[in-house]
C-alpha atoms as a PDB file:
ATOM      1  CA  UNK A   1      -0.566  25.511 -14.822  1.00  0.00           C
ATOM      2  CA  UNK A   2      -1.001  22.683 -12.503  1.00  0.00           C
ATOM      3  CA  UNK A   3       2.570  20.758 -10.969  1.00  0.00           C
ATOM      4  CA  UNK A   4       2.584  17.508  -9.754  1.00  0.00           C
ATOM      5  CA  UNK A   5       4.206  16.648  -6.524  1.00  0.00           C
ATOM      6  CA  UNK A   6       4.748  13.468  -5.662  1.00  0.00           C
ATOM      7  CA  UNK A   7       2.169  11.027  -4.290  1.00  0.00           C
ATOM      8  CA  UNK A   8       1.542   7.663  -2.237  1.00  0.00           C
ATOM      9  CA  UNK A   9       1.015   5.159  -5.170  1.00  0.00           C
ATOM     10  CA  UNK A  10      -1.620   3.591  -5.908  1.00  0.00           C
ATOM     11  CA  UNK A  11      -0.288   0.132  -4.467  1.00  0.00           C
ATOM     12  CA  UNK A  12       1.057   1.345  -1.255  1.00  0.00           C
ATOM     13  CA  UNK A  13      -2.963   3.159  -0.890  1.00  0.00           C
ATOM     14  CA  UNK A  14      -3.744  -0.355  -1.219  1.00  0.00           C
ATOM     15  CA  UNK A  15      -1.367  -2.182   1.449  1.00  0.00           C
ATOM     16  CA  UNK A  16      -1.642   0.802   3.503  1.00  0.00           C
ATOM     17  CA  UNK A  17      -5.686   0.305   3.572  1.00  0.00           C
ATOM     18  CA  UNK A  18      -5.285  -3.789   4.260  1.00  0.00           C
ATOM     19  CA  UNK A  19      -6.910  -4.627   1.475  1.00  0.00           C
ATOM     20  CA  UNK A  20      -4.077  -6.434  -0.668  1.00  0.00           C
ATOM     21  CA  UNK A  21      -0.720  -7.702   0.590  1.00  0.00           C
ATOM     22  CA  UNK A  22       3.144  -6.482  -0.583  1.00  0.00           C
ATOM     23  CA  UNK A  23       3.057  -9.988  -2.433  1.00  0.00           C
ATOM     24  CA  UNK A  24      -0.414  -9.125  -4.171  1.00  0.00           C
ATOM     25  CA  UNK A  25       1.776  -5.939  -5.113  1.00  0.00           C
ATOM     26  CA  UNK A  26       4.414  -7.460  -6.880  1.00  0.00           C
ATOM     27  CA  UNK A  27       2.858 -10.631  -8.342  1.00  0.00           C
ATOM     28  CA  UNK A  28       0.409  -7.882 -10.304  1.00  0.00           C
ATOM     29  CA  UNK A  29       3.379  -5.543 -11.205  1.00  0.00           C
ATOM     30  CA  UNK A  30       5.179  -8.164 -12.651  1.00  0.00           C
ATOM     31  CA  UNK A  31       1.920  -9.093 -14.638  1.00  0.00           C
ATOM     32  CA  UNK A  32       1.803  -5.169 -16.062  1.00  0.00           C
ATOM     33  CA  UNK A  33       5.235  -5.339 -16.898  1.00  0.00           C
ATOM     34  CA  UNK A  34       4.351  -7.865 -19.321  1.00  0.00           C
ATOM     35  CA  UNK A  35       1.238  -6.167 -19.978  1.00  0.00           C
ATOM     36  CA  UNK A  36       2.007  -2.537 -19.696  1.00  0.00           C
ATOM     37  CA  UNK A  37      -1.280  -0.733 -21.298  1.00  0.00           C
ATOM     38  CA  UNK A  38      -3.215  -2.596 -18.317  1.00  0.00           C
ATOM     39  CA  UNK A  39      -3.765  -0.894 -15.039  1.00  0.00           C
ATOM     40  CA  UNK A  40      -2.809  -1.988 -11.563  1.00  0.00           C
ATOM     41  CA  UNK A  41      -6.182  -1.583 -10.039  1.00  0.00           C
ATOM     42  CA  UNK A  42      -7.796  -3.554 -12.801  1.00  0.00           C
ATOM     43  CA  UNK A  43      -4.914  -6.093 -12.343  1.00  0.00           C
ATOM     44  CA  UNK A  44      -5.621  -6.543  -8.986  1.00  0.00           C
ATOM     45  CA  UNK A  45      -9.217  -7.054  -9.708  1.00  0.00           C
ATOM     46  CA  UNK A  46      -8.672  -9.858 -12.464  1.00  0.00           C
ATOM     47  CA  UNK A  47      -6.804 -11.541 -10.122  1.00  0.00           C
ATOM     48  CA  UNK A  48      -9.881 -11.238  -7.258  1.00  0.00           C
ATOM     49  CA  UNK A  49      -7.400  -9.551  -4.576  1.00  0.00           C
ATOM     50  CA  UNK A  50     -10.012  -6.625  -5.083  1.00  0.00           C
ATOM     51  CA  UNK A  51     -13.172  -4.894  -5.577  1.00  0.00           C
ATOM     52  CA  UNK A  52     -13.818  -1.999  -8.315  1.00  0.00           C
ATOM     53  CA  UNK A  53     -14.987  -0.432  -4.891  1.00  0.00           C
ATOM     54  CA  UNK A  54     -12.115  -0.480  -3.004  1.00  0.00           C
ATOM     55  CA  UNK A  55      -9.647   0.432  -6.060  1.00  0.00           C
ATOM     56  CA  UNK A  56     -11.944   3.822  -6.359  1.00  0.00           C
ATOM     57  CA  UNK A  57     -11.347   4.349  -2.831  1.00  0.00           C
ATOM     58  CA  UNK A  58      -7.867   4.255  -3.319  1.00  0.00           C
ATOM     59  CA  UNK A  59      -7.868   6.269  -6.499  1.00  0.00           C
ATOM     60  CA  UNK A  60      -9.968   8.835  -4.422  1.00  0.00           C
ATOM     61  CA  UNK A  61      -7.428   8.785  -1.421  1.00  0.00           C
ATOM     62  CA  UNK A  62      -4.535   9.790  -4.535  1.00  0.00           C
ATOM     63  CA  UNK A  63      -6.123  12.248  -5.755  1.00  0.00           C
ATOM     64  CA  UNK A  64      -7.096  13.517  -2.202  1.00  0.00           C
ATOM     65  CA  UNK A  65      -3.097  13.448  -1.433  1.00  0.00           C
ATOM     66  CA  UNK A  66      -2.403  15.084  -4.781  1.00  0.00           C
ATOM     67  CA  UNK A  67      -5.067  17.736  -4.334  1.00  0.00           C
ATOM     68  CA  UNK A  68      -3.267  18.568  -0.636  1.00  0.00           C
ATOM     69  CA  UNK A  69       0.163  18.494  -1.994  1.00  0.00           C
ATOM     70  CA  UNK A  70      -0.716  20.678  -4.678  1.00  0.00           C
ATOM     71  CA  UNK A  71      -2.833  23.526  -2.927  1.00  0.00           C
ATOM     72  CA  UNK A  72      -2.304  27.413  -3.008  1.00  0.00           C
END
């Protein structure tokens, strides 16, 4: 059975790569808590702070952080 260790978020992948700001952050997680069934990365690409490219990157850096927290 797999665990999950804790990982970067997905917003903090963002700021950390340059590609959004902390205020680009908040503004969309205070949309989401509003709107909870909607997704930060697609959040931050309604609001044209993003590409579907460079949230993919991100998501691939996660998983890539999950995958090394979580080897044998």
């Amino acid at each position: 059975m797999l665990t999950k260790t804790a990982t970067r978020r997905l917003g903090e992948i963002l700021v950390d790569l340059g590609y959004v700001q902390d205020m680009d952050i908040a503004k969309a997680l205070e949309f989401q808590a509003h709107n909870p069934a909607k997704k930060i990365g697609r959040i931050l690409v309604e609001m044209d702070c993003l590409t579907d490219q460079q949230v993919f990157q991100a998501i691939e850096l996660q998983w890539d952080d999950w995958l090394k927290g979580n080897a044998a």
